[in-house]
N, C-alpha and C. Protein backbone atom coordinates (compact mmCIF):
# COMPACT_ATOMS: atom_id res chain seq x y z
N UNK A 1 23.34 105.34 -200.18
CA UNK A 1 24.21 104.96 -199.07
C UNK A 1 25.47 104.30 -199.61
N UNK A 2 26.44 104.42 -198.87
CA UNK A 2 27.58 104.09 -199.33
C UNK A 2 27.73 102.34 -198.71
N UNK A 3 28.90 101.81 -198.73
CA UNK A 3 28.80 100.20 -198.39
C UNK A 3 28.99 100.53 -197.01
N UNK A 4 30.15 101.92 -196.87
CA UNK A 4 30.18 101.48 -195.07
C UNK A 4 29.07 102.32 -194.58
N UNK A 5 28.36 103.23 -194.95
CA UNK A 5 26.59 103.45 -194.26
C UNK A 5 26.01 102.28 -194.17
N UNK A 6 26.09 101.93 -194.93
CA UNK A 6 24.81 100.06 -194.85
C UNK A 6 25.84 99.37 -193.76
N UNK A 7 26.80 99.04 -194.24
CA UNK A 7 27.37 98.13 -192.57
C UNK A 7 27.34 99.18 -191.35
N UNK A 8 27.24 100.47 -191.24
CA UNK A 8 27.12 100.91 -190.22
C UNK A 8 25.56 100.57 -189.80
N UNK A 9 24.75 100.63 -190.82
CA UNK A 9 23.27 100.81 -190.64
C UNK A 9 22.57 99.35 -190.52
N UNK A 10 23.59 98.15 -190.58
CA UNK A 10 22.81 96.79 -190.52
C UNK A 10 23.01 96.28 -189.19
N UNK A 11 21.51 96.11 -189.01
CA UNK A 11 21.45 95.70 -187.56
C UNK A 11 20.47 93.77 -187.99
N UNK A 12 20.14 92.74 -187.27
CA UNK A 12 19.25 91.79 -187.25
C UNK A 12 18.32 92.33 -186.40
N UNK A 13 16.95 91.78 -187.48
CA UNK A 13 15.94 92.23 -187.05
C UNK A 13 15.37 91.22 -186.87
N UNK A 14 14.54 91.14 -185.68
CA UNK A 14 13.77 89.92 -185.77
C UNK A 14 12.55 89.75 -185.64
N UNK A 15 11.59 91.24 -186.07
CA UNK A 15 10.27 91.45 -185.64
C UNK A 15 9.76 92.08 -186.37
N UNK A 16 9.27 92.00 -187.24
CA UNK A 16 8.80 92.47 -189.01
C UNK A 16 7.47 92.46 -188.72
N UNK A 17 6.89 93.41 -189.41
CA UNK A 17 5.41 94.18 -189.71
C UNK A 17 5.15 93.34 -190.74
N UNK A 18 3.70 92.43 -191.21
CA UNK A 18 3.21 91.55 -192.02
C UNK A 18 3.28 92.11 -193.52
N UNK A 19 3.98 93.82 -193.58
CA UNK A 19 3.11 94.10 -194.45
C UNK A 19 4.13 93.56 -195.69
N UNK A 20 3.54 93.81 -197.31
CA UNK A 20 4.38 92.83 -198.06
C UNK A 20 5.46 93.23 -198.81
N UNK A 21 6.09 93.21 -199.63
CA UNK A 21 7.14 93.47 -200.23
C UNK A 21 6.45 94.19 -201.99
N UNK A 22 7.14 94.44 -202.27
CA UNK A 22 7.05 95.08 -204.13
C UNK A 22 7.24 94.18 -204.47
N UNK A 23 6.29 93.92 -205.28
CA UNK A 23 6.48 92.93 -206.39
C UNK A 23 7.58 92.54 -206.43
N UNK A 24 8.11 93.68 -207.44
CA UNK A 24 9.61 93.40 -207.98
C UNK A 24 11.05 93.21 -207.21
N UNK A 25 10.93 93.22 -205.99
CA UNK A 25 11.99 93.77 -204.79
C UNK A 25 12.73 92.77 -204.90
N UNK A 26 12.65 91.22 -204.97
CA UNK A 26 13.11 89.98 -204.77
C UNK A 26 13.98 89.75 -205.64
N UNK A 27 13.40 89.92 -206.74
CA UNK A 27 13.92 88.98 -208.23
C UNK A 27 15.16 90.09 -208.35
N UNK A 28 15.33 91.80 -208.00
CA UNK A 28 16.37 92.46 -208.40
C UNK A 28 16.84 92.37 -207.28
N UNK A 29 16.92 92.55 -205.92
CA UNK A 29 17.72 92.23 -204.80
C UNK A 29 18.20 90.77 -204.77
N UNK A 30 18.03 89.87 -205.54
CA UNK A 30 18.54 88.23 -205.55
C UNK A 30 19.44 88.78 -206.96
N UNK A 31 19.04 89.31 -207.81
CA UNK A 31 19.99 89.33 -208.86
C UNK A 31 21.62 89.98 -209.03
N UNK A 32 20.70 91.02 -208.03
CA UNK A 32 22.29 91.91 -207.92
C UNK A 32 22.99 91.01 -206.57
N UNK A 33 22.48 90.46 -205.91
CA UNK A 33 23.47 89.41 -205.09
C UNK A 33 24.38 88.56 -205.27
N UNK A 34 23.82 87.53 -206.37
CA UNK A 34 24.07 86.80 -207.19
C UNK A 34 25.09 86.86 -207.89
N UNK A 35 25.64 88.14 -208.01
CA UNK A 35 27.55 88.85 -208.74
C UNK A 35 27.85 88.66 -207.51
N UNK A 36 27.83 88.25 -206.45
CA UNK A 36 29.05 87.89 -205.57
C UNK A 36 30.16 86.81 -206.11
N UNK A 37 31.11 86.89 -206.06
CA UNK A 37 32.12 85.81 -206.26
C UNK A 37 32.00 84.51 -205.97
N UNK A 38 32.34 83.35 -207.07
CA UNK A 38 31.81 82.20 -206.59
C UNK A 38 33.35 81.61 -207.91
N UNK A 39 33.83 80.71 -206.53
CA UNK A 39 35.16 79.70 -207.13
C UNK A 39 34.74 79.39 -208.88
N UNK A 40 35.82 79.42 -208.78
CA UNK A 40 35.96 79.06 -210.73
C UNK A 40 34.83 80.11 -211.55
N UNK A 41 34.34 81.34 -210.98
CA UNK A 41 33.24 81.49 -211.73
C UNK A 41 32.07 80.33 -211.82
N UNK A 42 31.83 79.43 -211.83
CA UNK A 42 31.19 78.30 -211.64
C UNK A 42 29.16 78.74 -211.56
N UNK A 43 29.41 79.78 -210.71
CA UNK A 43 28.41 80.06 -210.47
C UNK A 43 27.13 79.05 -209.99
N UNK A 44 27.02 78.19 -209.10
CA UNK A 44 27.09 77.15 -208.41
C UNK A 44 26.14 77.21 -207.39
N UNK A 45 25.37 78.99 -207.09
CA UNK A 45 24.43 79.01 -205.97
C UNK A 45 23.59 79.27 -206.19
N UNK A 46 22.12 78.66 -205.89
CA UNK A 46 20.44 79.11 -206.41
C UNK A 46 20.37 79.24 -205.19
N UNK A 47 18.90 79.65 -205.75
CA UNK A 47 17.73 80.61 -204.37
C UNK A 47 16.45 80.25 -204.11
N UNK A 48 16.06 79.58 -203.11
CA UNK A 48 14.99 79.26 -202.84
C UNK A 48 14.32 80.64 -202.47
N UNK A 49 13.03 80.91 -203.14
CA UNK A 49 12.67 82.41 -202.67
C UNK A 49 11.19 81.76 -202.06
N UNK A 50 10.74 82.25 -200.99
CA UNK A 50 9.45 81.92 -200.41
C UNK A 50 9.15 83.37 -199.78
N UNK A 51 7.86 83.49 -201.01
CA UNK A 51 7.27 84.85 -200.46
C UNK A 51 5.49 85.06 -200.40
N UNK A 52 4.83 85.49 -199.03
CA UNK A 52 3.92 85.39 -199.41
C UNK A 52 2.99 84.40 -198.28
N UNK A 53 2.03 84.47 -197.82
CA UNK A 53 1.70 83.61 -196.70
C UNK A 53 1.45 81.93 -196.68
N UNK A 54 1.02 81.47 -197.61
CA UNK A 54 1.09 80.33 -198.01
C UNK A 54 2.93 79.49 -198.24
N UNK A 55 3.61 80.65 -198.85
CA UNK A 55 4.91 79.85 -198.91
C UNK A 55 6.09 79.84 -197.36
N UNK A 56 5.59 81.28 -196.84
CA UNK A 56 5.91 81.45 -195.47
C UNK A 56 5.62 80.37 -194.35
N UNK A 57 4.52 80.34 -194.67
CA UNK A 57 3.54 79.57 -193.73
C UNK A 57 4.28 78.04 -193.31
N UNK A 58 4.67 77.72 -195.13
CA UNK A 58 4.50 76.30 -195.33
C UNK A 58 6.45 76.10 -194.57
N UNK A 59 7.15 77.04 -195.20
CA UNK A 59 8.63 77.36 -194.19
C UNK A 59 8.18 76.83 -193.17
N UNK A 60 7.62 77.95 -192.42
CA UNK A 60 7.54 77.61 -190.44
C UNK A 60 7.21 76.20 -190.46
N UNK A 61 6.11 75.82 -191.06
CA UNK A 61 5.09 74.88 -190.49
C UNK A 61 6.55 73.46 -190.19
N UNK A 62 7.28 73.63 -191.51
CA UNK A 62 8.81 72.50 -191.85
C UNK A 62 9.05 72.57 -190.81
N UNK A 63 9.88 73.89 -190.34
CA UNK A 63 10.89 73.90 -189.49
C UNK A 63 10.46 74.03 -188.08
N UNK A 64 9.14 74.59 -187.68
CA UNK A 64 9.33 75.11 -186.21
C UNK A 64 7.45 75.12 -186.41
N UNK A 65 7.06 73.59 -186.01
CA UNK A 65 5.54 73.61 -186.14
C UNK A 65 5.25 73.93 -185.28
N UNK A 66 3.88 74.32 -185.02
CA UNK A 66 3.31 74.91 -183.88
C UNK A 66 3.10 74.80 -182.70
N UNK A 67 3.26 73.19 -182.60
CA UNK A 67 3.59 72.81 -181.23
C UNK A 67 5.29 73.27 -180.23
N UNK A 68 5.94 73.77 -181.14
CA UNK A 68 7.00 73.98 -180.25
C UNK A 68 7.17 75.62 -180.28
N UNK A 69 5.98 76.27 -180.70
CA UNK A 69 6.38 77.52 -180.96
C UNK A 69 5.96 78.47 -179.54
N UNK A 70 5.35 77.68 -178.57
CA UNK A 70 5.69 78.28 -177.47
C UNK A 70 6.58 78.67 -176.95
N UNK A 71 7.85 78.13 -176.62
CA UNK A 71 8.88 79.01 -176.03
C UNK A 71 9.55 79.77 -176.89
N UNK A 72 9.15 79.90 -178.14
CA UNK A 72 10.36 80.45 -179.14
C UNK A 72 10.05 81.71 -179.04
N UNK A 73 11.51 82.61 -178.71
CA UNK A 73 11.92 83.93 -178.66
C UNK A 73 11.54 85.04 -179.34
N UNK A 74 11.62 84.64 -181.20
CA UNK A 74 11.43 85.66 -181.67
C UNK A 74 9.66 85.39 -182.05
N UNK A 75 9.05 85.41 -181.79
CA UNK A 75 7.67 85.39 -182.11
C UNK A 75 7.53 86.13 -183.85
N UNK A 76 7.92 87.65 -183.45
CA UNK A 76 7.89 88.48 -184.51
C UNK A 76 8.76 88.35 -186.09
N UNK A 77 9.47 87.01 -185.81
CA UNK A 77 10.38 86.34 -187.06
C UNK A 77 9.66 86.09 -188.32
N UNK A 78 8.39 84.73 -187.62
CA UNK A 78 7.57 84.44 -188.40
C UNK A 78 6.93 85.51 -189.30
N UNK A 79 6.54 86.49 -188.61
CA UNK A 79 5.95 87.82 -189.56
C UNK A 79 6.74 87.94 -190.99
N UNK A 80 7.77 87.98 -191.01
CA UNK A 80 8.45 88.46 -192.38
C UNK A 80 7.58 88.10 -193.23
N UNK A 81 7.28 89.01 -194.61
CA UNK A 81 6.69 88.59 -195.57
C UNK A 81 7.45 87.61 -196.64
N UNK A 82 9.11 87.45 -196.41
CA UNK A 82 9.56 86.47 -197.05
C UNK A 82 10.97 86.14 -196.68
N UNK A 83 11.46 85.00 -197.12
CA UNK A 83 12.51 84.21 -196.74
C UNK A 83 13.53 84.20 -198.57
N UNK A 84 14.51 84.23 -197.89
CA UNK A 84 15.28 83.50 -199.04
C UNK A 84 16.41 82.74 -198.55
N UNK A 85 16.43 81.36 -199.44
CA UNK A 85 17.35 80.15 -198.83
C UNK A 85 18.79 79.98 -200.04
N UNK A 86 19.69 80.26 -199.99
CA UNK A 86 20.47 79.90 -200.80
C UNK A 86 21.05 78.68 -200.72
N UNK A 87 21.31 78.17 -201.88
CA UNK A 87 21.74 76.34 -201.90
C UNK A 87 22.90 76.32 -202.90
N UNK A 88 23.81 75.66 -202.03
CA UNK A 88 25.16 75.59 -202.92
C UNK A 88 25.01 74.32 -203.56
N UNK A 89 25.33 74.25 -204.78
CA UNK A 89 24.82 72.97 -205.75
C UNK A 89 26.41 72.01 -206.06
N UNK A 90 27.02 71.38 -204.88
CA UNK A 90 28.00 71.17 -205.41
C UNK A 90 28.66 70.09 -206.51
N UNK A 91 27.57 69.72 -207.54
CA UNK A 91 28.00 69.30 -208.55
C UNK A 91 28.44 69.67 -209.58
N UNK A 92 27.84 71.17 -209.39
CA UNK A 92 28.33 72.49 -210.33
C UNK A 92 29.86 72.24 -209.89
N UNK A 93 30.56 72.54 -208.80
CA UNK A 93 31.53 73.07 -208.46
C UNK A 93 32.77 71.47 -209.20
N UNK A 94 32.20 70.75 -209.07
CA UNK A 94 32.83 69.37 -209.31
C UNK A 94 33.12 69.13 -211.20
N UNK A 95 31.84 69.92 -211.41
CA UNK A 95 32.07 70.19 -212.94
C UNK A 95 32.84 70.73 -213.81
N UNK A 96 32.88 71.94 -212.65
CA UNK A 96 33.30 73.16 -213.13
C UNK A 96 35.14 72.88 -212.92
N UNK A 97 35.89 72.30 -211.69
CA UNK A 97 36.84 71.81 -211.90
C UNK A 97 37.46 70.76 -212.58
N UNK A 98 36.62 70.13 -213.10
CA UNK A 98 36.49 69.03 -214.26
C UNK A 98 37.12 69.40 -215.47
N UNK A 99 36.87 71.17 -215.77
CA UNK A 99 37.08 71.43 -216.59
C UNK A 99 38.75 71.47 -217.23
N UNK A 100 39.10 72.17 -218.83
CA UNK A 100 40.27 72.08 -219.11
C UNK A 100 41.12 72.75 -217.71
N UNK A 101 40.87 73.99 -217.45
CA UNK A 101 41.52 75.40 -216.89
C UNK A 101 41.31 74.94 -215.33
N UNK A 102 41.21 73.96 -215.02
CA UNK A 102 40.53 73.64 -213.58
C UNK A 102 40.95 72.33 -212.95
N UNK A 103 40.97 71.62 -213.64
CA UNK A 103 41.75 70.08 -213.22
C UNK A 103 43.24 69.89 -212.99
N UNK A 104 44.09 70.32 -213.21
CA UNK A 104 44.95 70.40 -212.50
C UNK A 104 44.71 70.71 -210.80
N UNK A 105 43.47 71.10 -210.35
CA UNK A 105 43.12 71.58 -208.86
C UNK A 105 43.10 70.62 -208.12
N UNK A 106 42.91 69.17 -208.66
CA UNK A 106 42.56 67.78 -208.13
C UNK A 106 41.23 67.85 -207.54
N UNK A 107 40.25 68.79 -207.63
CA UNK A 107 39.19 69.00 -206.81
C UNK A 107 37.87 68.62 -207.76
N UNK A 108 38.09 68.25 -209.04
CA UNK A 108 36.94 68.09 -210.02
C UNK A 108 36.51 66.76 -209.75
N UNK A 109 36.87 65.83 -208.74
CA UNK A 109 36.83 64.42 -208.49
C UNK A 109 35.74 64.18 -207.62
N UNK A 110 35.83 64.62 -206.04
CA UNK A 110 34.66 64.15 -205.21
C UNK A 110 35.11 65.49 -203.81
N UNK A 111 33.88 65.78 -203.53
CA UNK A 111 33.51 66.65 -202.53
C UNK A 111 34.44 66.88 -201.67
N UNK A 112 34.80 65.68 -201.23
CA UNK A 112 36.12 65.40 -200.13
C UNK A 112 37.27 65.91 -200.67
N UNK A 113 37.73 66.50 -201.93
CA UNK A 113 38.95 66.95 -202.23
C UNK A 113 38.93 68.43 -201.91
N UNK A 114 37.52 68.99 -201.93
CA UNK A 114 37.06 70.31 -201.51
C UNK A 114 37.47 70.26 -199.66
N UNK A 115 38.40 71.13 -199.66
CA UNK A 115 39.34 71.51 -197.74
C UNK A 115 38.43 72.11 -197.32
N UNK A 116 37.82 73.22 -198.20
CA UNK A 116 36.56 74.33 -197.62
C UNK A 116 35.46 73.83 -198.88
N UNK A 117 34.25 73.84 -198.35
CA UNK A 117 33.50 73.15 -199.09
C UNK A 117 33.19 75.07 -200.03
N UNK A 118 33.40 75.42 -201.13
CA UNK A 118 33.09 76.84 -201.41
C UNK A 118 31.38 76.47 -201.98
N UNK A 119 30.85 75.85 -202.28
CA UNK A 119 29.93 76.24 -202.13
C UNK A 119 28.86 76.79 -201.54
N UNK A 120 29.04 76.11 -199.97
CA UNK A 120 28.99 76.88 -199.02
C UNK A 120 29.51 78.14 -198.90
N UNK A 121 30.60 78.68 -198.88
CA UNK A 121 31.11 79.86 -198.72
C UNK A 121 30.31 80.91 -199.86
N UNK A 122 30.61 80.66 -201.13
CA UNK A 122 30.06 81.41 -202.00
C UNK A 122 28.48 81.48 -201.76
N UNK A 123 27.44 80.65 -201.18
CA UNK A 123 25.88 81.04 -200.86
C UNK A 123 26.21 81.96 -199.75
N UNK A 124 27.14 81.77 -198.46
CA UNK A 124 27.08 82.62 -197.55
C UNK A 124 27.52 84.22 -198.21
N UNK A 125 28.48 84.24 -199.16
CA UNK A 125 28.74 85.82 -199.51
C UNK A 125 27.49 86.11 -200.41
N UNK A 126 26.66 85.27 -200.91
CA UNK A 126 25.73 85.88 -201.63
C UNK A 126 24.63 86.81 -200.48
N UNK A 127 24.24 85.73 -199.51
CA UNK A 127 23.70 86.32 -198.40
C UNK A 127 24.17 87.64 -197.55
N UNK A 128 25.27 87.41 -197.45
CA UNK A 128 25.94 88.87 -197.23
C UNK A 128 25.67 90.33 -197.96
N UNK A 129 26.01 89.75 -199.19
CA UNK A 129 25.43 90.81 -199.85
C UNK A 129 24.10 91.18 -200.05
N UNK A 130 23.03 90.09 -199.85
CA UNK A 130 21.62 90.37 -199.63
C UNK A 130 21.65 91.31 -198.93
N UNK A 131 21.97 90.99 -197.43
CA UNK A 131 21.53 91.52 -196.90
C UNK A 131 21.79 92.94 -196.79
N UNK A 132 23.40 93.13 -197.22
CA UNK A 132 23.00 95.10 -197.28
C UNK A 132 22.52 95.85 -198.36
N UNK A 133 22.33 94.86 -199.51
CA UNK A 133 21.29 95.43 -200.73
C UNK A 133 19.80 95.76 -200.15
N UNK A 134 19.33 94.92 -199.33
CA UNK A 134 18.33 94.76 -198.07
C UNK A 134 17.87 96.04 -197.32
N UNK A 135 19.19 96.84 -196.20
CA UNK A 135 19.37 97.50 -195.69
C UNK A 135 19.22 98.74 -196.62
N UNK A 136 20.04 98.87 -197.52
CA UNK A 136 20.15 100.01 -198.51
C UNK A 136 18.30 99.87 -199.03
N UNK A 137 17.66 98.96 -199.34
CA UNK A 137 16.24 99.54 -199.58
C UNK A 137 15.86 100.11 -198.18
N UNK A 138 15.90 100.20 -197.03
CA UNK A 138 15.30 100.91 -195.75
C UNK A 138 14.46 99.71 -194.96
N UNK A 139 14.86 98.45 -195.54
CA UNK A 139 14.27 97.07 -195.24
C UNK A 139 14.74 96.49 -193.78
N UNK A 140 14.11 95.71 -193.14
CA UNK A 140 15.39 94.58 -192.00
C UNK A 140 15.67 93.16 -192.24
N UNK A 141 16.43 92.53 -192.11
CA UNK A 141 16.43 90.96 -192.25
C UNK A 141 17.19 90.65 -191.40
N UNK A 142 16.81 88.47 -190.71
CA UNK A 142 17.45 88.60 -190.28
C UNK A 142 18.33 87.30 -190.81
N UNK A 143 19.42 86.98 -190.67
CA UNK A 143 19.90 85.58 -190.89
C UNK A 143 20.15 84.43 -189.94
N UNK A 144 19.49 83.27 -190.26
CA UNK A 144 19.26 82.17 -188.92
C UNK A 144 19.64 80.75 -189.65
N UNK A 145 20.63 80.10 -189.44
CA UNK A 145 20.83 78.92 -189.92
C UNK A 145 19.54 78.01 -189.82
N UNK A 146 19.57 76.72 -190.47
CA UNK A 146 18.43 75.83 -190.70
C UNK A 146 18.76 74.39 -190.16
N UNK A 147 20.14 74.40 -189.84
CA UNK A 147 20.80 73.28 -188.66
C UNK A 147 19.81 72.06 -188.98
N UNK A 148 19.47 71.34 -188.05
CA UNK A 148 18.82 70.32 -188.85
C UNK A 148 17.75 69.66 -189.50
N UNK A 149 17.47 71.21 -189.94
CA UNK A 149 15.82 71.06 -190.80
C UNK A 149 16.35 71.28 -192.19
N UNK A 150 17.49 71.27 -192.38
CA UNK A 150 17.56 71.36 -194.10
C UNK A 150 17.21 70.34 -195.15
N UNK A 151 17.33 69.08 -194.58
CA UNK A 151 16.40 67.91 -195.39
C UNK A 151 15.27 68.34 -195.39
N UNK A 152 14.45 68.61 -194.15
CA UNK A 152 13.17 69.07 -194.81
C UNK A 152 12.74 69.85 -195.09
N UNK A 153 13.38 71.23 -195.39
CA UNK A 153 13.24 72.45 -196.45
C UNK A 153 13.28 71.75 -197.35
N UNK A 154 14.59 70.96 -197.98
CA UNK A 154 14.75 70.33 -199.09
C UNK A 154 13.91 69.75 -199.95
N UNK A 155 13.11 68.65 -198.52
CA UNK A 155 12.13 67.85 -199.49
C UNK A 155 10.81 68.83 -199.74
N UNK A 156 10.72 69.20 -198.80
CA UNK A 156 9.30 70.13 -198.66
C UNK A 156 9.09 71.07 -200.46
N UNK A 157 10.44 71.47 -200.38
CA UNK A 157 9.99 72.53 -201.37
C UNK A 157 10.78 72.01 -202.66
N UNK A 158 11.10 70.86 -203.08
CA UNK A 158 11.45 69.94 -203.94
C UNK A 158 12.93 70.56 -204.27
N UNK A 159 14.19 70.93 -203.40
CA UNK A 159 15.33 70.95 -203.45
C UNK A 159 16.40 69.86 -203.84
N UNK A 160 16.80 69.46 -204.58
CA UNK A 160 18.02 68.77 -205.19
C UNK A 160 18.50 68.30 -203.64
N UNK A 161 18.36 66.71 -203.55
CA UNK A 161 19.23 66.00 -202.19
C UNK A 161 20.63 66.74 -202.50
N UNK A 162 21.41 66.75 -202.97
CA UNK A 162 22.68 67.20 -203.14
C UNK A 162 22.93 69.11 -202.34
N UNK A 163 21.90 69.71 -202.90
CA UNK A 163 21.96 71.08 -202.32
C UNK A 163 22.36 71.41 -201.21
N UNK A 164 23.12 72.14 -200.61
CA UNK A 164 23.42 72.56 -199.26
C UNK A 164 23.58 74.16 -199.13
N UNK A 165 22.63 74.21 -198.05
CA UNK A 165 22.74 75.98 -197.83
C UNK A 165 23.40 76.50 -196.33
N UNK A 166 24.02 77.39 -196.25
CA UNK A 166 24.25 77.68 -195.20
C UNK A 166 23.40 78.54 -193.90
N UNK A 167 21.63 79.22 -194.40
CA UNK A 167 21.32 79.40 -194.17
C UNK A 167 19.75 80.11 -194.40
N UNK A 168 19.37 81.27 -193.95
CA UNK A 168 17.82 81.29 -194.74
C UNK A 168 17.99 83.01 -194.46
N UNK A 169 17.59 84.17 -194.94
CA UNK A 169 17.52 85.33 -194.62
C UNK A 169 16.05 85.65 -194.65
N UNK A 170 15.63 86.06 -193.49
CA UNK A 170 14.27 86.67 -193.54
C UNK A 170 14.38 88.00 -193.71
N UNK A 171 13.21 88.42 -194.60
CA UNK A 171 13.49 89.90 -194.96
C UNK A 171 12.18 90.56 -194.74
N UNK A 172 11.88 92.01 -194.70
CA UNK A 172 10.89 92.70 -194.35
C UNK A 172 11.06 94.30 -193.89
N UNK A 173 9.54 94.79 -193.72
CA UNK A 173 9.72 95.83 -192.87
C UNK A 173 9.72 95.95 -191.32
N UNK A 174 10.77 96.32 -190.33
CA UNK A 174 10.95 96.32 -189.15
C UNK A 174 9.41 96.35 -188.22
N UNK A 175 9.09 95.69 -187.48
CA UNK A 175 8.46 96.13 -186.72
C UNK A 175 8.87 96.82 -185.48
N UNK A 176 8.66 98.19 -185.53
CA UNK A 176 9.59 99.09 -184.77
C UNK A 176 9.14 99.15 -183.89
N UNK A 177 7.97 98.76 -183.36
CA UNK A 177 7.19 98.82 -182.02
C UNK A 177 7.60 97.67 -180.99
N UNK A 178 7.67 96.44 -181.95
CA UNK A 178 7.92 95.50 -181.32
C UNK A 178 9.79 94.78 -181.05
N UNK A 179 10.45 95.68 -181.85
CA UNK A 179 11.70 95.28 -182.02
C UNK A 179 12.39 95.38 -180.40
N UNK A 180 13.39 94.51 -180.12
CA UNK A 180 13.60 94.51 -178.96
C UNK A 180 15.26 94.19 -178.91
N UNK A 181 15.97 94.57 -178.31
CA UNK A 181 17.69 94.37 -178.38
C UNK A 181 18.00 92.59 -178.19
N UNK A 182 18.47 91.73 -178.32
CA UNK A 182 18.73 90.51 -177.83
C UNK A 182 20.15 90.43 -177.05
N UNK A 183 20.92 89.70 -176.20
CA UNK A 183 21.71 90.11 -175.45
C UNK A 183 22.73 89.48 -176.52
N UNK A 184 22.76 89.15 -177.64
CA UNK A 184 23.88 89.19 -177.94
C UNK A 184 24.53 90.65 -178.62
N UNK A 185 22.95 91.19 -178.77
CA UNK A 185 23.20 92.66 -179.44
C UNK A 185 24.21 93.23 -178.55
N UNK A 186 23.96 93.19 -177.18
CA UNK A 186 24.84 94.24 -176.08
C UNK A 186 26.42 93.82 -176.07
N UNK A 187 26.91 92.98 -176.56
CA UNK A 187 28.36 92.72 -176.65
C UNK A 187 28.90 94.05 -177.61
N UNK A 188 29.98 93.98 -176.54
CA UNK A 188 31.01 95.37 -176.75
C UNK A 188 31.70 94.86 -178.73
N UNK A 189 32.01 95.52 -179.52
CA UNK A 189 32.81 94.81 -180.17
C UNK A 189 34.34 95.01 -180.05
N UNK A 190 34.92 93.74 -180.17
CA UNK A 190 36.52 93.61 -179.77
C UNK A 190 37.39 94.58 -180.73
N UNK A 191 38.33 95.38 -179.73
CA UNK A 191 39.09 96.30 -180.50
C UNK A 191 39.63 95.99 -181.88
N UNK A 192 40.06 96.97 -182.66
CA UNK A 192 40.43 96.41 -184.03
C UNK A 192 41.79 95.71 -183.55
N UNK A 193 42.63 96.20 -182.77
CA UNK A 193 44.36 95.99 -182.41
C UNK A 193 44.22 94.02 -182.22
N UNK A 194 43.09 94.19 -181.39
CA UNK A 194 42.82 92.82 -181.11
C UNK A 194 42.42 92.08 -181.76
N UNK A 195 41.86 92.01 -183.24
CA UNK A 195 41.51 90.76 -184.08
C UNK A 195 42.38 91.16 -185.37
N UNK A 196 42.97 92.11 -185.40
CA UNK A 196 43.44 92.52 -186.74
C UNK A 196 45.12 91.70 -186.37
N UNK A 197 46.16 90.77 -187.04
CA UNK A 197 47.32 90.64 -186.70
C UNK A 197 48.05 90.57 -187.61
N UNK A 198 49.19 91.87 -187.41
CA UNK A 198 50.02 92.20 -188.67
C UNK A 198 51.43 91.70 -188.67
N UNK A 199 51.73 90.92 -190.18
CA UNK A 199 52.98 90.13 -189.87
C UNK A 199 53.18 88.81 -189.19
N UNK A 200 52.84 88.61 -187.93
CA UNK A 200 52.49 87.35 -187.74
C UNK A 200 51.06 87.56 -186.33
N UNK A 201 50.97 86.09 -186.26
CA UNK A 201 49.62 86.04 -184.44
C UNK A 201 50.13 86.58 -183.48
């Protein structure tokens, strides 16, 4: 598949069949992600990988214990056979402008000199690219921020206080029986004329 087949072909899935992944599927779909672009080269973003029912399990149990899992929507989420959390490490990034070729940036000092925090940015393009490396295996995932359970992903699974991720990708095989449209799926998308602006707004 080409890149624009996979963005034609990536949809969020949110209702995955238990069944499990290849061995090997993780460690080379995180690796080839991982060449996404990241400020200064710095290379600055790890991967929490949780695969497997015990590490799954122990995810949900953090974020969304069982007592509140009655009203929750996607039922079929939990199914995924695995999660991956990317964490922007921004001491790397503080280092890394520290450096000779880099300090002149004024940004090798403290977090706050960072306008856009890129570590953040650079875990989110890694995820991006997960996910249509994802798609291109014939896989679904979906991506769901962790809003204010990321301390306790953090502590739970012994994450660096400093780490910050922008989110978690669940990955799997579709459950096609149970997959169902969500209404944000039904939004028209806005013409190109209309978000594209050439020359000036």
């Amino acid at each position: 598949m080409s890149v624009s087949e996979v963005l034609a072909a990536r949809r969020t899935c949110r209702s995955f069949a238990p069944e499990p992944l290849a061995d090997w599927l993780l460690d080379e779909l995180v690796d080839k992600a991982r060449r996404t672009p990241t400020a200064g080269n710095c290379q600055g973003v790890e991967f929490l990988i949780l695969e497997g029912t015990d590490q799954v399990t122990s995810f949900w149990d953090t974020t969304l214990p069982s007592d509140r899992r009655g009203g929750f929507p996607w039922p079929g989420l939990l199914s995924a056979p695995a999660l991956v959390v990317p964490f922007g490490l921004p001491e790397v990034y503080l280092k890394r402008y520290s450096e000779n070729d880099k300090v002149a940036s004024g940004m090798g000092g403290d977090k706050a000199d960072w306008a856009v925090p890129y570590w953040l940015t650079d875990a989110a393009f890694s995820m991006m690219a997960l996910q249509l490396l994802v798609v291109e295996q014939g896989l679904g995932c979906c991506f769901f921020g962790l809003f204010d359970n990321e301390a306790a992903v953090r502590q739970r699974f012994g994450v660096p206080d400093t780490a910050r991720s922008p989110g978690v990708l669940a990955i799997g095989h579709p459950d096609e029986a149970a997959l169902r449209p969500s209404r944000s799926s039904s939004r028209v998308r806005s013409p190109l004329a209309t978000v594209a602006h050439r020359g000036n707004w």
